[in-house]
Protein backbone atom coordinates (compact mmCIF):
# COMPACT_ATOMS: atom_id res chain seq x y z
CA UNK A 1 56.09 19.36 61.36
CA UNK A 2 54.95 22.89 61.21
CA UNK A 3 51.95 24.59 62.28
CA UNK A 4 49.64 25.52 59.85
CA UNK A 5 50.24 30.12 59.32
CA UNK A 6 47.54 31.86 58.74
CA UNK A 7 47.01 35.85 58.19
CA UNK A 8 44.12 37.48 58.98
CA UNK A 9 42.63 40.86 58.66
CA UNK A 10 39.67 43.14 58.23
CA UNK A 11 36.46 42.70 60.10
CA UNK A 12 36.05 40.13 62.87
CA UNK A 13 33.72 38.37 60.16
CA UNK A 14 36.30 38.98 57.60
CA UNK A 15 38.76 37.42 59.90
CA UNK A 16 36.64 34.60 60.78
CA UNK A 17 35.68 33.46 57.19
CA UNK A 18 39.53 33.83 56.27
CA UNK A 19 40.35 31.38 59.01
CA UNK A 20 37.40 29.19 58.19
CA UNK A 21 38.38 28.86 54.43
CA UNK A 22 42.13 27.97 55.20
CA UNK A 23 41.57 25.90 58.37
CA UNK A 24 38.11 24.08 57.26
CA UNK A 25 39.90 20.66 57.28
CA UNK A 26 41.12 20.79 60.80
CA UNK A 27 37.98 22.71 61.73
CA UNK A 28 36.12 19.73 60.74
CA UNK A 29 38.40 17.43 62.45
CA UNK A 30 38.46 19.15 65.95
CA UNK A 31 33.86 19.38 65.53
CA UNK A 32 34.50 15.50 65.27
CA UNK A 33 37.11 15.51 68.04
CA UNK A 34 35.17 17.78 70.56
CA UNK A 35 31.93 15.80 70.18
CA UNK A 36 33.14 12.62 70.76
CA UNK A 37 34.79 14.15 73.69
CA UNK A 38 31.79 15.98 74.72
CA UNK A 39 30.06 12.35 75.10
CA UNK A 40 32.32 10.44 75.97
CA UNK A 41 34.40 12.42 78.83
CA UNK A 42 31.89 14.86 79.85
CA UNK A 43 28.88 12.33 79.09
CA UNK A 44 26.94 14.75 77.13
CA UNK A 45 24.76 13.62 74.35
CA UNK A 46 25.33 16.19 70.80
CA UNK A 47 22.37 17.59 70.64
CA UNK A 48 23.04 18.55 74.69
CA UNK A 49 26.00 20.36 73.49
CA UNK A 50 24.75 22.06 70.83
CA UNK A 51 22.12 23.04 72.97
CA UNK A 52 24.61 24.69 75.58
CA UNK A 53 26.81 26.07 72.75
CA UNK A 54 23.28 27.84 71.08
CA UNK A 55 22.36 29.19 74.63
CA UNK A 56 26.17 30.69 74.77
CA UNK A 57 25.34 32.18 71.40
CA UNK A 58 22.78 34.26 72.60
CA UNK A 59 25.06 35.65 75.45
CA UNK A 60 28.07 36.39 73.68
CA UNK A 61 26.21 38.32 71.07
CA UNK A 62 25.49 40.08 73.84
CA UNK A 63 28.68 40.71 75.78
CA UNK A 64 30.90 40.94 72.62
CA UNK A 65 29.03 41.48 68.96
CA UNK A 66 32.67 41.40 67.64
CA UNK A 67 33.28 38.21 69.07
CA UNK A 68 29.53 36.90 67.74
CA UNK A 69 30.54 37.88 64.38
CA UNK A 70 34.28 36.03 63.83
CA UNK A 71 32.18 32.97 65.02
CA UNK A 72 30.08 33.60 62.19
CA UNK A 73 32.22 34.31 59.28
CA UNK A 74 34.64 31.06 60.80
CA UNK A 75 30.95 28.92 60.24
CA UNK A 76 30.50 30.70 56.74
CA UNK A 77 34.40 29.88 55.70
CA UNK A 78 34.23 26.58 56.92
CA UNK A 79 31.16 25.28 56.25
CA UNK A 80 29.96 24.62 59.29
CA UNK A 81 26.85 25.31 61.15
CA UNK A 82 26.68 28.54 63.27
CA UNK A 83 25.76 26.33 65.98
CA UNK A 84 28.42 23.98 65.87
CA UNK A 85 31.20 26.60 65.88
CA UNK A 86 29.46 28.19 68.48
CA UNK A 87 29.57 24.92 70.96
CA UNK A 88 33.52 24.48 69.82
CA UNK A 89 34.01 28.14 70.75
CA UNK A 90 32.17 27.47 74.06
CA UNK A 91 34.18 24.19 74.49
CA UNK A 92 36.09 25.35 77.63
CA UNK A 93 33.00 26.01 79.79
CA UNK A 94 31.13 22.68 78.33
CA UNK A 95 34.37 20.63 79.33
CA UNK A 96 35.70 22.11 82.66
CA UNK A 97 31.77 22.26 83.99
CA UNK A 98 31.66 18.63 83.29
CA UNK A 99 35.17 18.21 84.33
CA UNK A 100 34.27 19.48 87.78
CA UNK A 101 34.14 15.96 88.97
CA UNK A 102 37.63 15.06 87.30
CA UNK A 103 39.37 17.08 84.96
CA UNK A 104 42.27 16.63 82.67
CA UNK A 105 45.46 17.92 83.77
CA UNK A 106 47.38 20.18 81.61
CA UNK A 107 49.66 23.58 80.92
CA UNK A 108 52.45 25.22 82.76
CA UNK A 109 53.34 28.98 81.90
CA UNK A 110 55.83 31.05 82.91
CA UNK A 111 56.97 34.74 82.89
CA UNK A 112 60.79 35.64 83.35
CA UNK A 113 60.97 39.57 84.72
CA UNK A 114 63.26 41.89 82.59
CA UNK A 115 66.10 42.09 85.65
CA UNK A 116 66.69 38.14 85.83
CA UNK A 117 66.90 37.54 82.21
CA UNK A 118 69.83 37.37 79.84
CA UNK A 119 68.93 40.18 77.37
CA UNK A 120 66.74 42.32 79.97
CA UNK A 121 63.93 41.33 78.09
CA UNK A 122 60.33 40.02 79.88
CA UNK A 123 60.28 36.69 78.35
CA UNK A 124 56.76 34.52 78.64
CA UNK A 125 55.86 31.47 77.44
CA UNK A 126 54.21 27.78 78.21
CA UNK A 127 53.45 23.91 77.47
CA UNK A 128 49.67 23.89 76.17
CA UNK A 129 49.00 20.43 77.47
CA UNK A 130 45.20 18.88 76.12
CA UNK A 131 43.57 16.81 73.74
CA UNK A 132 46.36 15.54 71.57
CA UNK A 133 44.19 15.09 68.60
CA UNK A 134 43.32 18.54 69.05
CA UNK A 135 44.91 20.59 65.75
CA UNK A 136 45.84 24.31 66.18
CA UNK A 137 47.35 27.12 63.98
CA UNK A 138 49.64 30.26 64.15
CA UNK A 139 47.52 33.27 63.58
CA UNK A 140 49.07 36.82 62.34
CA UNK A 141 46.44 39.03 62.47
CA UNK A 142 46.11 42.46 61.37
CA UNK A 143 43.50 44.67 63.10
CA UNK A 144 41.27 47.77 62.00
CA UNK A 145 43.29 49.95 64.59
CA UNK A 146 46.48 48.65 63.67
CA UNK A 147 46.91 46.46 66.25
CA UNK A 148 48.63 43.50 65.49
CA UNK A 149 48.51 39.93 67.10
CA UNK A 150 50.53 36.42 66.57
CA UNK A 151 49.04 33.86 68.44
CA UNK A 152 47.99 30.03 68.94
CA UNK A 153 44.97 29.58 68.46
CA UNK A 154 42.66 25.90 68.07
CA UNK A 155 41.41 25.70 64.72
CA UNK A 156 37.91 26.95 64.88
CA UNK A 157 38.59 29.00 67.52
CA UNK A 158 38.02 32.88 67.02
CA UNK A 159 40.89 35.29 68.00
CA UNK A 160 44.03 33.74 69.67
CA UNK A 161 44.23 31.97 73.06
CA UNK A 162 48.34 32.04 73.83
CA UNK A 163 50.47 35.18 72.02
CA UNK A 164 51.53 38.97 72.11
CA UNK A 165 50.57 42.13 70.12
CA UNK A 166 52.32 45.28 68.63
CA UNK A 167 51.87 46.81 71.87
CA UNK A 168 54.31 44.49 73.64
CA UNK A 169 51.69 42.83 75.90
CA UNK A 170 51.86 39.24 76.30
CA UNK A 171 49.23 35.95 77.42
CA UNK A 172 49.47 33.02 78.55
CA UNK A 173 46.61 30.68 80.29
CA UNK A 174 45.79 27.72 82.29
CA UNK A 175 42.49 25.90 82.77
CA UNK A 176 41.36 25.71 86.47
CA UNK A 177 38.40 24.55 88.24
CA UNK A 178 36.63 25.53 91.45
CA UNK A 179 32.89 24.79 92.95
CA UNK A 180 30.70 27.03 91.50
CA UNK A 181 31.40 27.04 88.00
CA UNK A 182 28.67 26.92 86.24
CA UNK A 183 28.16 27.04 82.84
CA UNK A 184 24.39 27.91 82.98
CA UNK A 185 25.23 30.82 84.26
CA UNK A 186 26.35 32.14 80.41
CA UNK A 187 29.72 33.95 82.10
CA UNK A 188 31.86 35.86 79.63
CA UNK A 189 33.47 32.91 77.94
CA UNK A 190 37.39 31.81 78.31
CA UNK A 191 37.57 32.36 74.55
CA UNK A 192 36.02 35.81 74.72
CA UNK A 193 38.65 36.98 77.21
CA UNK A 194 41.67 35.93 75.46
CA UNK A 195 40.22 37.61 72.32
CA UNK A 196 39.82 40.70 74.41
CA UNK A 197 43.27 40.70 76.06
CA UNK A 198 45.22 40.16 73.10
CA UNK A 199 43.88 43.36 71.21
CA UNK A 200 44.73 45.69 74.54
CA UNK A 201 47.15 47.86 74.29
CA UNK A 202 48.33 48.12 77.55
CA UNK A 203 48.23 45.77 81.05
CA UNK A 204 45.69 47.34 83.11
CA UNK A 205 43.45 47.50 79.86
CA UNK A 206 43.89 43.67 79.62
CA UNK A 207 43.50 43.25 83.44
CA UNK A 208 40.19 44.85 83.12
CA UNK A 209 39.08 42.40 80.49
CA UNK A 210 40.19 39.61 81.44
CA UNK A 211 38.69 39.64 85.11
CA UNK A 212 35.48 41.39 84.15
CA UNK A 213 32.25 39.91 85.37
CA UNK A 214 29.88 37.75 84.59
CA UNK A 215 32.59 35.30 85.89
CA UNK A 216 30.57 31.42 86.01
CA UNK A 217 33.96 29.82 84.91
CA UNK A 218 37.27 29.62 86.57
CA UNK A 219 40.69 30.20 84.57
CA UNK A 220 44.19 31.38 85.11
CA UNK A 221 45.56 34.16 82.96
CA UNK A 222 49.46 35.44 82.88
CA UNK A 223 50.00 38.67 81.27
CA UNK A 224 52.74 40.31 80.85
CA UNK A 225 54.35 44.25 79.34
CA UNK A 226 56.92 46.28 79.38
CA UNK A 227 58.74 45.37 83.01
CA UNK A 228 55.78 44.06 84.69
CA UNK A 229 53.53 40.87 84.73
CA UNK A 230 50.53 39.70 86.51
CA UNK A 231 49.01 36.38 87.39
CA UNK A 232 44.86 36.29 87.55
CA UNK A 233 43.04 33.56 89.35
CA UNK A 234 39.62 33.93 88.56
CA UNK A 235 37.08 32.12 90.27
CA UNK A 236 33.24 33.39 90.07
CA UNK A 237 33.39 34.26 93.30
CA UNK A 238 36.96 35.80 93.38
CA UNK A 239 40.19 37.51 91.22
CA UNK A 240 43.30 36.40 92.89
CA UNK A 241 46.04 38.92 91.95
CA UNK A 242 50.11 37.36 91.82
CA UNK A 243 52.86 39.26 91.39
CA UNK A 244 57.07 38.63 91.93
CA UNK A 245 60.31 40.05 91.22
CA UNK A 246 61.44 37.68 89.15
CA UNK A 247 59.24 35.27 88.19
CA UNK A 248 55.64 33.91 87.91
CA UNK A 249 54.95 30.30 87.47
CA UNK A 250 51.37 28.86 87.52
CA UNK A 251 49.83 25.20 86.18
CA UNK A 252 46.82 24.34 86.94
CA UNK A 253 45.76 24.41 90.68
CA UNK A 254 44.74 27.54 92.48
CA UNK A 255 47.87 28.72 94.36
CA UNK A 256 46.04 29.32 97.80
CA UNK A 257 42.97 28.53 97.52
CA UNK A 258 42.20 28.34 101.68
CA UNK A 259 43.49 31.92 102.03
CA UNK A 260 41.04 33.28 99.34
CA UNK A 261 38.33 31.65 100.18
CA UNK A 262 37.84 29.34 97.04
CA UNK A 263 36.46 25.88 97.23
CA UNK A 264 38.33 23.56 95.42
CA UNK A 265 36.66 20.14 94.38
CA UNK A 266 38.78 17.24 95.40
CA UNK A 267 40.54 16.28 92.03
CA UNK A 268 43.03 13.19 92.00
CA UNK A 269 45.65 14.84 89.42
CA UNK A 270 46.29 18.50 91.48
CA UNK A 271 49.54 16.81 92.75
CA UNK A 272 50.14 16.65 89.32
CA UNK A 273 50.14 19.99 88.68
CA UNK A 274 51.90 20.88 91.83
CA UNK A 275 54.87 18.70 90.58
CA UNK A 276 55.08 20.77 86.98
CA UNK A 277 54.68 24.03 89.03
CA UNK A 278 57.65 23.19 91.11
CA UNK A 279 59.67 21.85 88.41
CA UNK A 280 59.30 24.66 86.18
CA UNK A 281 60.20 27.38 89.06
CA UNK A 282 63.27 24.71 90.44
CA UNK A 283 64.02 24.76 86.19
CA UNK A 284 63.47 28.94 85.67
CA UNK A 285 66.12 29.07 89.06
CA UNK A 286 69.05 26.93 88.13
CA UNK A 287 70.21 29.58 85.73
CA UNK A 288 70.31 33.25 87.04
CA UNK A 289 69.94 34.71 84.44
CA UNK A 290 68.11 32.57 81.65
CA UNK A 291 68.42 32.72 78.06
CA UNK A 292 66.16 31.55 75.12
CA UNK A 293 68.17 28.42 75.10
CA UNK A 294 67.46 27.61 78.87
CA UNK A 295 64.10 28.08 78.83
CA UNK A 296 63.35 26.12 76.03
CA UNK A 297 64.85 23.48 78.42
CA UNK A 298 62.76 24.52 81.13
CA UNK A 299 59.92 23.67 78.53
CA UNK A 300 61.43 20.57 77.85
CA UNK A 301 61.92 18.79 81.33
CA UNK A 302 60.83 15.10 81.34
CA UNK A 303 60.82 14.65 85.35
CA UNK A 304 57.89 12.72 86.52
CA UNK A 305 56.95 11.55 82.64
CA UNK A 306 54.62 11.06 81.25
CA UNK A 307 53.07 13.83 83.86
CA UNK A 308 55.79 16.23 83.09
CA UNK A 309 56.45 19.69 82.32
CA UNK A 310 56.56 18.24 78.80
CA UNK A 311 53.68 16.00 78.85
CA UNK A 312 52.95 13.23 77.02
CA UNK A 313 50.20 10.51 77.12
CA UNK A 314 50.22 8.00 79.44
CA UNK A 315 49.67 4.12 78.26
CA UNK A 316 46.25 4.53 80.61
CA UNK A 317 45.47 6.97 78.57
CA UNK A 318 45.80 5.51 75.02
CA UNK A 319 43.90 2.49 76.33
CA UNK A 320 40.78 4.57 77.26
CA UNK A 321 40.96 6.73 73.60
CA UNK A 322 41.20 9.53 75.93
CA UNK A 323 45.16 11.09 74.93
CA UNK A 324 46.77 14.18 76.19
CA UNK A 325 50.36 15.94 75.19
CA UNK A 326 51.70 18.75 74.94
CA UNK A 327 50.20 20.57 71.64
CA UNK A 328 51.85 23.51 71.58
CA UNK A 329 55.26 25.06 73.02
CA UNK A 330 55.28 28.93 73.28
CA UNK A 331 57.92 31.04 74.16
CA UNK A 332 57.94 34.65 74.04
CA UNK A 333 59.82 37.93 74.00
CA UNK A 334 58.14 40.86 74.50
CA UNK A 335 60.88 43.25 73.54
CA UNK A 336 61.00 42.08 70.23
CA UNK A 337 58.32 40.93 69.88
CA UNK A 338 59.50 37.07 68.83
CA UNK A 339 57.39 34.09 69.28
CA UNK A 340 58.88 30.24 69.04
CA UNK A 341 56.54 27.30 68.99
CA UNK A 342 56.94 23.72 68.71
CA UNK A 343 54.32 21.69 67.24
CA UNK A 344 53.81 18.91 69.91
CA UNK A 345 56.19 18.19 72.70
CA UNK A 346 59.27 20.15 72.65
CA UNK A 347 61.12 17.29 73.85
CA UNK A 348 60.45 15.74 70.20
CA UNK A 349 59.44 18.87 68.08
CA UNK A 350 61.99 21.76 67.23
CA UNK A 351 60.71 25.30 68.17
CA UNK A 352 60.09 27.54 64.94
CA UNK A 353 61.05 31.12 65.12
CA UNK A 354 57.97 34.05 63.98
CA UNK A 355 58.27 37.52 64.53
CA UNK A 356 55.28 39.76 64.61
């Protein structure tokens, strides 16, 4: 199957009411999915989460007016309350707050240095590992400034959360969690600073966005231009900054978390993510100089299944109601500014070819 292709442009409102209209279906279908989830996995009544997701309203009108109106016009386009899309928008700080206790495992990214690849390229890409009901799109959107941005995003979902833009700069993330996070403390959403990094046009512009405070929720953002990429812990206490010569590699555990100084609950699945970390930097290795072809094996490695590097859900898993895959497969060239996805597991799902 193939991901739903939308183009956007305009306004963010413009934008949002564009995506709303041709994404309402799925729209509706992740509100149902997310609010089930909300209660069930994070034990949070609706009218809690709606509650949170109004507060966040308030603060991202606030911190990005932009932002506050693509949530809007997705609601108007859609036909769904302001609120709701709000609290889906919000979704990652509702979810990984709750999760604090025991969170979902998910997501391994990767960025491949110019020298060490085939074509001298930087090449970046990753599993998105979540919900697996969750449904997604491929948006090509054309900004006011020119700018232009291809990127996954989760239907009703404002902006882009995995991509590049016409200014070569790539982004890939990975949910992480670390005492202190705090969704009360109405942070600068995960959302908001994918939004934000995806319409810089160059690294230290995106840097500065993505690691800007109020930080009250962790996350893990790989960006990447030109001959250089960066790895950004955030914490709310702490930015962790990774670089290498050849490669970066990051899942979802804080890499050294003792050294740093940040606190790490004691979740059962971080040897989880350890094992896809190592996999995917043993897989990135085997080859010195890899190709589009050999990482899309990387992508595609089955060791330690259904936990894998290509992740699919467990029988545990399906017996609870509580499934999670790999969604998406992204893979990335920043010279010419390619993008390949898969629509579920890679392993299963062929990677289709875009081009900004």
């Amino acid at each position: 199957m193939s991901l739903p292709y939308v183009r956007l442009s305009g306004s963010p409102y413009d934008q949002g009411f564009t995506q709303g209209q041709a994404l309402a279906e799925a729209i509706a279908h992740n509100l149902e999915v997310y609010f089930r989830r909300f209660e069930v996995e994070g034990k949070l009544l609706p009218a809690e989460a709606r509650r949170r997701g109004e507060l966040y309203l308030g603060a991202i009108r606030r911190q990005s007016p932009a932002y506050a109106q693509g949530i809007a016009g997705i609601a108007a386009g859609s036909g769904q309350s302001l609120v709701d899309i709000a609290t889906l928008n919000v979704r990652y700080e509702i979810l990984y707050h709750q999760f604090g206790r025991e969170a979902p495992d998910g997501c391994t990214a990767f960025a491949l240095l110019p020298a060490h690849s085939a074509d001298g390229a930087l090449w970046m890409g990753q599993n998105w590992d979540w919900i697996e009901d969750a449904k997604g799109a491929l948006q090509h959107i054309s900004e006011p400034d020119g700018t232009r941005v291809l990127a996954f995003t989760e239907a009703g979902i404002f902006g882009g959360k995995i991509g590049l833009n016409s200014h070569g700069l790539g982004l890939c993330i990975n949910g992480l969690v670390a005492v202190g996070d705090d969704w009360e403390g109405l942070g600068k959403p995960f959302h908001l600073r994918t939004y934000e990094a995806l319409r810089s046009a160059t690294l230290e512009e995106a840097e500065a966005k993505v690691t800007a405070p109020p930080r009250t929720a962790s996350g893990n953002f790989l960006l990447g231009q030109g001959e250089a990429a960066i790895d950004l812990e955030l914490s709310p206490a702490k930015v962790v900054r990774w670089q290498d010569e050849r490669q970066l590699v990051h899942a979802n555990h804080f890499l050294d978390p003792q050294t740093h100084g940040i606190e790490v609950p004691p979740i059962e699945w971080l040897d989880r993510s350890g094992h896809r970390h190592r996999r995917l930097e043993e897989r990135l290795r085997q080859v010195e100089k890899p190709g589009l072809a050999d990482l899309q094996e990387a992508l595609r490695d089955r060791d330690g299944a259904p936990y894998a590097v290509c992740r699919t859900a467990s029988a545990e898993e399906y017996a609870l109601g509580e499934p999670y895959r790999t969604v998406v497969s992204v893979i990335m060239n920043l010279s010419t500014l390619e993008l390949w996805i898969s629509d579920g597991p890679p392993h299963e799902n062929p990677y289709e070819h875009y081009v900004l």
